[in-house]
PDB file of N, CA and C in Angstrom:
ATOM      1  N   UNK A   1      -7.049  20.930  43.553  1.00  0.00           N
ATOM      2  CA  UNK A   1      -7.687  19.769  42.976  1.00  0.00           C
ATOM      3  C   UNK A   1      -6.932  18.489  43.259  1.00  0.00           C
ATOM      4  N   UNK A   2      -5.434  18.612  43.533  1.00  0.00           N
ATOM      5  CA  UNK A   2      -4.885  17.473  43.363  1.00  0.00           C
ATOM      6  C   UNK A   2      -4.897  16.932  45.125  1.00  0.00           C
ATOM      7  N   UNK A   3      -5.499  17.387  46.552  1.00  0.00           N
ATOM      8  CA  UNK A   3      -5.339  16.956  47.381  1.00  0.00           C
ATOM      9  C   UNK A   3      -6.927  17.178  47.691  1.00  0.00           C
ATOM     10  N   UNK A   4      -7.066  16.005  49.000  1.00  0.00           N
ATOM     11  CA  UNK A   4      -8.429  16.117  49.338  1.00  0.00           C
ATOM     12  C   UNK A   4      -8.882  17.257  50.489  1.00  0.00           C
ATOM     13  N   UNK A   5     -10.321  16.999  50.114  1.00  0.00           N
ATOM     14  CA  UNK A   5     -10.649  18.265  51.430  1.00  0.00           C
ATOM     15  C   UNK A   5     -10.862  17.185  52.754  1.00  0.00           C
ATOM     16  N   UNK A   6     -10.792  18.508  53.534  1.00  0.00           N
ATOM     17  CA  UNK A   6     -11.608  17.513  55.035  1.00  0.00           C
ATOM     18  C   UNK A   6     -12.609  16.491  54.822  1.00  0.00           C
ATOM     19  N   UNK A   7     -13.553  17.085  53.787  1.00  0.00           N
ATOM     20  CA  UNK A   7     -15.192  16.468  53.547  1.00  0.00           C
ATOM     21  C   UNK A   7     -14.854  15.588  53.192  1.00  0.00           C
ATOM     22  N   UNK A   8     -13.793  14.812  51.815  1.00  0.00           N
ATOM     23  CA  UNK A   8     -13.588  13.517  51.451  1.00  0.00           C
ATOM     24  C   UNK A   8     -12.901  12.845  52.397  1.00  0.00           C
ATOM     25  N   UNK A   9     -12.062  13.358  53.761  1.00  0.00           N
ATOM     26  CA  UNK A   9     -11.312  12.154  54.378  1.00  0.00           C
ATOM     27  C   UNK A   9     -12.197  11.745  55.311  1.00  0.00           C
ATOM     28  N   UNK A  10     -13.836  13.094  55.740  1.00  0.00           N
ATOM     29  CA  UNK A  10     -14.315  12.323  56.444  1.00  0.00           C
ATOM     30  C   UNK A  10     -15.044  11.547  56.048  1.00  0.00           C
ATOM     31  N   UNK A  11     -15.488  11.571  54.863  1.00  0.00           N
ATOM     32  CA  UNK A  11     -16.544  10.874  54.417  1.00  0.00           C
ATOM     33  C   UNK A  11     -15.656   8.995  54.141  1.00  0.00           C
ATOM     34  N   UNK A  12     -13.910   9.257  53.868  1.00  0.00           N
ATOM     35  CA  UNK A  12     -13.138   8.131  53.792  1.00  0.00           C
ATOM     36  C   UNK A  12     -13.317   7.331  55.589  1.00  0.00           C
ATOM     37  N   UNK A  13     -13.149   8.176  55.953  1.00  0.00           N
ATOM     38  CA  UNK A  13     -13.575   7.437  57.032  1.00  0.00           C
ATOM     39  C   UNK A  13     -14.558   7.319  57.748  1.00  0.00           C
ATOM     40  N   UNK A  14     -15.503   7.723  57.595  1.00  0.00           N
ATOM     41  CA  UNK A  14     -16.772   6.790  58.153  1.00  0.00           C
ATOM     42  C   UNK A  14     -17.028   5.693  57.343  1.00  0.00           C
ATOM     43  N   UNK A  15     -16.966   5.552  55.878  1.00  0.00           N
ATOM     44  CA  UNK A  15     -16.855   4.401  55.112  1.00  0.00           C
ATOM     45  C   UNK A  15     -15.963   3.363  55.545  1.00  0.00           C
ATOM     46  N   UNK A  16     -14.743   3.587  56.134  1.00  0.00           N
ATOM     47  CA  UNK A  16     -14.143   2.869  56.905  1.00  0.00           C
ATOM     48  C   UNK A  16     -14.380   2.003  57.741  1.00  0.00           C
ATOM     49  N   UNK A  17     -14.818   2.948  58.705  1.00  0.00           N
ATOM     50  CA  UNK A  17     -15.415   2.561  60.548  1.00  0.00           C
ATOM     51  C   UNK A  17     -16.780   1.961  59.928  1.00  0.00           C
ATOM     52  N   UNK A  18     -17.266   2.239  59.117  1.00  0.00           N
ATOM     53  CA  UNK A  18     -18.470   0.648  58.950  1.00  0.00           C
ATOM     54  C   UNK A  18     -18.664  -0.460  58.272  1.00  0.00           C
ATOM     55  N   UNK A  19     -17.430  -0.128  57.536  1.00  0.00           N
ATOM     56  CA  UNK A  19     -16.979  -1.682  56.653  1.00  0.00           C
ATOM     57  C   UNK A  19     -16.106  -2.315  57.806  1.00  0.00           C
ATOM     58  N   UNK A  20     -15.237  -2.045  58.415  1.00  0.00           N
ATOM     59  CA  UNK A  20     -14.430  -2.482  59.320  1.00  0.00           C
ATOM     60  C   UNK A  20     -14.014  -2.598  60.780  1.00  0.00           C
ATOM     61  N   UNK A  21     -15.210  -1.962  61.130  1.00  0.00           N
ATOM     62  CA  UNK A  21     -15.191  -1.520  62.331  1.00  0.00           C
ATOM     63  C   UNK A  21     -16.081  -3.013  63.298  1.00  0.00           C
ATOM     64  N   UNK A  22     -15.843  -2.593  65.066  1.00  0.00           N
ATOM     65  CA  UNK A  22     -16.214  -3.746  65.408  1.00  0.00           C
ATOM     66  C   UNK A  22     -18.032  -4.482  65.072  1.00  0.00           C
ATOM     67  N   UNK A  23     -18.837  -3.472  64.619  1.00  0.00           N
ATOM     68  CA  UNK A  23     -19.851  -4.131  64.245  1.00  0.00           C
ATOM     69  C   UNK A  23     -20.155  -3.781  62.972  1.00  0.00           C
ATOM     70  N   UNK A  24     -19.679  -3.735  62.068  1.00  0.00           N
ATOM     71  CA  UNK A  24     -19.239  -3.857  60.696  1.00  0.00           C
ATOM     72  C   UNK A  24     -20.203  -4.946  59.948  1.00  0.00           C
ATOM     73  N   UNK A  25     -20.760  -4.686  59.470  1.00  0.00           N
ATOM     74  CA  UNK A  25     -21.508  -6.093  58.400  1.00  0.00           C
ATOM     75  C   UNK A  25     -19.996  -6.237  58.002  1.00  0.00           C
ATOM     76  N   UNK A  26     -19.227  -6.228  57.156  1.00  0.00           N
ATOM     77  CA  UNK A  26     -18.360  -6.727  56.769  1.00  0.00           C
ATOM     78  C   UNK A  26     -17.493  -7.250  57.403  1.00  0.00           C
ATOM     79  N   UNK A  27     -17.337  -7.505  58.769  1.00  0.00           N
ATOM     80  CA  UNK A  27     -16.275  -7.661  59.703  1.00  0.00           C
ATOM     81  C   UNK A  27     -17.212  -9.169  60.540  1.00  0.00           C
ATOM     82  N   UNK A  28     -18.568  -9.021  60.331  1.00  0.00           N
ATOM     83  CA  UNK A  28     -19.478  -9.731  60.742  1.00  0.00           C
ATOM     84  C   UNK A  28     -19.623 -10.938  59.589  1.00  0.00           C
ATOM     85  N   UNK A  29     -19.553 -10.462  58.252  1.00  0.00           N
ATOM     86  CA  UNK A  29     -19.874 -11.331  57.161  1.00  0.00           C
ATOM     87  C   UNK A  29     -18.327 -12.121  56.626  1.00  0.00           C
ATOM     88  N   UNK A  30     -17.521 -11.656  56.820  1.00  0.00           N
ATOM     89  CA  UNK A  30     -15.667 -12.455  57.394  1.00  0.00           C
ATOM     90  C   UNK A  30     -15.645 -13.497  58.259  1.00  0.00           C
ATOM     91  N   UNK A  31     -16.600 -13.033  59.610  1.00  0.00           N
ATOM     92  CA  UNK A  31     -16.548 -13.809  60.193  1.00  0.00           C
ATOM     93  C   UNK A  31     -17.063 -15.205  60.325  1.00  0.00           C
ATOM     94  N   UNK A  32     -18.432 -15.044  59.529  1.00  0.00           N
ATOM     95  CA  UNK A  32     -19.121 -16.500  59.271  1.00  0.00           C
ATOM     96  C   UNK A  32     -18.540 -17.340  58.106  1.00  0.00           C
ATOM     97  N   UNK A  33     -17.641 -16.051  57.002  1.00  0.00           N
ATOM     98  CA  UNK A  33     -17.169 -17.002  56.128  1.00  0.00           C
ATOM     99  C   UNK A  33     -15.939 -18.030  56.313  1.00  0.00           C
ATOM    100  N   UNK A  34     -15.158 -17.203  57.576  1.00  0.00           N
ATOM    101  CA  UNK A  34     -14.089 -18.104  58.071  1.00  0.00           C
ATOM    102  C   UNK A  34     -15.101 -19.290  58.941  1.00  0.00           C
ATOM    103  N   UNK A  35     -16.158 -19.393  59.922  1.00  0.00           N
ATOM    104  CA  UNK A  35     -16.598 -20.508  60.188  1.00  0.00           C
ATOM    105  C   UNK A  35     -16.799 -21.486  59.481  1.00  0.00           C
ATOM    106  N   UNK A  36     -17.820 -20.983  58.247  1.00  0.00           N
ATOM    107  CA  UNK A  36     -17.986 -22.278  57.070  1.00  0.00           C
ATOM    108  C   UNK A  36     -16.138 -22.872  56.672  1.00  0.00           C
ATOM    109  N   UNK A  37     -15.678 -22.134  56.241  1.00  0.00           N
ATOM    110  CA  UNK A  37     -14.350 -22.663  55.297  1.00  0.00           C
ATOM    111  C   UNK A  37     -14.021 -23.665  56.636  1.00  0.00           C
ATOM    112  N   UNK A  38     -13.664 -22.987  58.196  1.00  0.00           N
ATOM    113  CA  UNK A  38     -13.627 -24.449  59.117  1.00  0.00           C
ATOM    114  C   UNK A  38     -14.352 -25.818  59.019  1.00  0.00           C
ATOM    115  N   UNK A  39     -15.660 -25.326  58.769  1.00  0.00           N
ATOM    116  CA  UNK A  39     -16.219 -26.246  59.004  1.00  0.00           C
ATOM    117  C   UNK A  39     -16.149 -27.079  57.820  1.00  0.00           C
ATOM    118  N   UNK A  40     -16.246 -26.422  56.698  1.00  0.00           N
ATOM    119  CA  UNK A  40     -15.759 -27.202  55.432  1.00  0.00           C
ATOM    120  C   UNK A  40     -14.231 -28.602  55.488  1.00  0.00           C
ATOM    121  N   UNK A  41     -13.600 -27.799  56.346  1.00  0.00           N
ATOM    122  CA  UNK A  41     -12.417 -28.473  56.207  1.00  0.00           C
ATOM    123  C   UNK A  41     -12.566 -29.701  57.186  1.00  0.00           C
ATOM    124  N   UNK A  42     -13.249 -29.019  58.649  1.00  0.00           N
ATOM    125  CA  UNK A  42     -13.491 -30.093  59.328  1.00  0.00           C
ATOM    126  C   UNK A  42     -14.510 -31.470  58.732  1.00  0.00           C
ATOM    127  N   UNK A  43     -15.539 -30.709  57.680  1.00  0.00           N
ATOM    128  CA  UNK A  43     -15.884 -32.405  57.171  1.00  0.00           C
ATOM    129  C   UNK A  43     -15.397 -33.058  56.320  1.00  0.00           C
ATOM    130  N   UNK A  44     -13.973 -32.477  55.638  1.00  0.00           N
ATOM    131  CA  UNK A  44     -13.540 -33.040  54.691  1.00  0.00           C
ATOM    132  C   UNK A  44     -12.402 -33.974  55.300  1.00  0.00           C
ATOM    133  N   UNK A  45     -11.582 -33.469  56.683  1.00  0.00           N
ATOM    134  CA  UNK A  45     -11.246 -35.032  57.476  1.00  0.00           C
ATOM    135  C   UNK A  45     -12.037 -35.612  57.925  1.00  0.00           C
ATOM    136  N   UNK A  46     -13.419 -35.596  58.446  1.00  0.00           N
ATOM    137  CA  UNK A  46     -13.915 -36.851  58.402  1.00  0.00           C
ATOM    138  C   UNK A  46     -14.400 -37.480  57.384  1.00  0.00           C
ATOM    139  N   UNK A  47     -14.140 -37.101  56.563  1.00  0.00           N
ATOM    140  CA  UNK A  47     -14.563 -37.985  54.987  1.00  0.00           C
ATOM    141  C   UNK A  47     -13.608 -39.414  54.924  1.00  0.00           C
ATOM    142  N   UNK A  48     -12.144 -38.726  55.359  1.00  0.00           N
ATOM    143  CA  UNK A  48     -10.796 -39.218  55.324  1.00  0.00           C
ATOM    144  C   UNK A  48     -10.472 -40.111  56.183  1.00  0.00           C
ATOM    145  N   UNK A  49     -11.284 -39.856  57.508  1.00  0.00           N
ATOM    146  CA  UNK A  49     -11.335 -41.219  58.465  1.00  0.00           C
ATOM    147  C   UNK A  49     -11.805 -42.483  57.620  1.00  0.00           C
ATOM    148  N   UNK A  50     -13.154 -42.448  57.186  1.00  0.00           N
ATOM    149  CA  UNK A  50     -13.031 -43.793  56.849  1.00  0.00           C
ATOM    150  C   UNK A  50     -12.651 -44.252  55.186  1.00  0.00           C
ATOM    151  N   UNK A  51     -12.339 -45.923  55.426  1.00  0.00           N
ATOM    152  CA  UNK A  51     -11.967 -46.005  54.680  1.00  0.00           C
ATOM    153  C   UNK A  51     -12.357 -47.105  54.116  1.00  0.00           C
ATOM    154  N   UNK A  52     -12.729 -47.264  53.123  1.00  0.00           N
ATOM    155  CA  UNK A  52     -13.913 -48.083  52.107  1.00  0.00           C
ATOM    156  C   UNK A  52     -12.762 -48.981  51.210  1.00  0.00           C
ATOM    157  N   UNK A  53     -13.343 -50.294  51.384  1.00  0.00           N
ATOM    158  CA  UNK A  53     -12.896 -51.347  50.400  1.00  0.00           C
ATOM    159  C   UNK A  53     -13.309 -51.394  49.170  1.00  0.00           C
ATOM    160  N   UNK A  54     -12.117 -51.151  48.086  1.00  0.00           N
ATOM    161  CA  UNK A  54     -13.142 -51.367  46.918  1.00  0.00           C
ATOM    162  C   UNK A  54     -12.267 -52.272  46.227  1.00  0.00           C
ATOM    163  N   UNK A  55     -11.105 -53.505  46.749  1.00  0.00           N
ATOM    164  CA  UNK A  55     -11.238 -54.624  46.064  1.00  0.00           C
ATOM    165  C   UNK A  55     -12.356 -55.529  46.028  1.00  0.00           C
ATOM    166  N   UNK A  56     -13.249 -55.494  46.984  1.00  0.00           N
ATOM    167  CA  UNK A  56     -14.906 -56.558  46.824  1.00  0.00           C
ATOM    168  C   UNK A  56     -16.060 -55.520  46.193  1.00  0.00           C
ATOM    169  N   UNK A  57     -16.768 -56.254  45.584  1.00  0.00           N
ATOM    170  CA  UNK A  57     -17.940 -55.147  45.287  1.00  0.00           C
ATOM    171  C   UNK A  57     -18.834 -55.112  46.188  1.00  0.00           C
ATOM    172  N   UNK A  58     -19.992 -54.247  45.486  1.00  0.00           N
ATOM    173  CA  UNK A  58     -20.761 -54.105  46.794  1.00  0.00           C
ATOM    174  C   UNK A  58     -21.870 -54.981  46.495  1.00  0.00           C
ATOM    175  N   UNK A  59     -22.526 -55.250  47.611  1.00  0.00           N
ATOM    176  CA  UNK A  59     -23.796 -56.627  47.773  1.00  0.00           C
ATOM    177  C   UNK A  59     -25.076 -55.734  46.887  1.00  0.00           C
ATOM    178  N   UNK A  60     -25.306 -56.952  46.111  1.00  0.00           N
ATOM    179  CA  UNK A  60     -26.741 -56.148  45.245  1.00  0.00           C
ATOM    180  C   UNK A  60     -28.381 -56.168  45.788  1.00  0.00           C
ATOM    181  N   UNK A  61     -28.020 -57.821  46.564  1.00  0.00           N
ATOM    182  CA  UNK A  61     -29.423 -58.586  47.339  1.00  0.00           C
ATOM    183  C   UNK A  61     -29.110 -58.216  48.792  1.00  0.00           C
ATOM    184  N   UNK A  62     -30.310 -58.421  49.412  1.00  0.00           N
ATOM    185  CA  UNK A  62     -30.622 -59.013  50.731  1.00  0.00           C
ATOM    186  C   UNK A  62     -29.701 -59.943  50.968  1.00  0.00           C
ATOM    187  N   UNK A  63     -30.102 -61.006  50.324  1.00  0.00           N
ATOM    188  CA  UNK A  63     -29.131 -62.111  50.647  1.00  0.00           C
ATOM    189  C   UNK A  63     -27.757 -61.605  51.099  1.00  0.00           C
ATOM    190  N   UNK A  64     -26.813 -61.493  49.996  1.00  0.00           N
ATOM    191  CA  UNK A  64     -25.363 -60.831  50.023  1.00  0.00           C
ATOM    192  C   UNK A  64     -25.289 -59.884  50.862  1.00  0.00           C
ATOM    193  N   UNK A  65     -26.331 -59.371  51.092  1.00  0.00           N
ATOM    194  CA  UNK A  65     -25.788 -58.090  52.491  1.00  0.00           C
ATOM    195  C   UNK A  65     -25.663 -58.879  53.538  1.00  0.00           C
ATOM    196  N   UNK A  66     -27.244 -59.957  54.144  1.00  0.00           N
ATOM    197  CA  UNK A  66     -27.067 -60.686  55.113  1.00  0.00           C
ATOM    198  C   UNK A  66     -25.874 -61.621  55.393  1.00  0.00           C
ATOM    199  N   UNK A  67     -25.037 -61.880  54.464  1.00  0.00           N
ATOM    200  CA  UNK A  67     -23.849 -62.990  54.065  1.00  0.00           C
ATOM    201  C   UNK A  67     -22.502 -62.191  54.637  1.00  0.00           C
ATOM    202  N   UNK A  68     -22.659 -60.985  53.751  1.00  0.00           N
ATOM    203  CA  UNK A  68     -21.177 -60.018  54.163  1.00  0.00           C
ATOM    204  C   UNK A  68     -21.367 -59.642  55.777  1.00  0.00           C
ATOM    205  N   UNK A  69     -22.186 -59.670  56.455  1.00  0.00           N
ATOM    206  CA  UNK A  69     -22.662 -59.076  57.965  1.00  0.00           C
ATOM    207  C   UNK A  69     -21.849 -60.035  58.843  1.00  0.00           C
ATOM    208  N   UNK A  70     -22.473 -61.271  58.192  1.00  0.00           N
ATOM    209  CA  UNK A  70     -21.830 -62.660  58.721  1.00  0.00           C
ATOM    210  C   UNK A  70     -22.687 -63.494  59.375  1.00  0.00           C
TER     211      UNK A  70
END
């Protein structure tokens, strides 16, 4: 009772080889989650490129927009 049979290590490993294996939903579903988290990060430096004045406020009219343009 206290060691396994053949039947549970094979059954441990085919559970294995398809969680982890090269076409794995899980090895497949890792992989898109590392794309997003890139891509996450990549839009969070361009957030960081620019950079917004907020000693002036912002224009409420037409006018004041056409004025700040120049």
């Amino acid at each position: 009772m206290g060691s396994f049979s053949i039947w549970h290590w094979l059954i441990v490993l085919v559970v294995v080889a398809l969680l982890f294996g090269g076409r794995g939903k899980l090895s497949g579903i890792m992989g898109d989650a590392a794309k997003g988290i890139r891509a996450f990060k990549d839009g969070l430096k361009d957030d960081t490129d620019t950079v917004v004045d907020t000693s002036k406020p912002l224009p409420k009219t037409e006018r004041e927009k056409d004025e700040a343009r120049g």
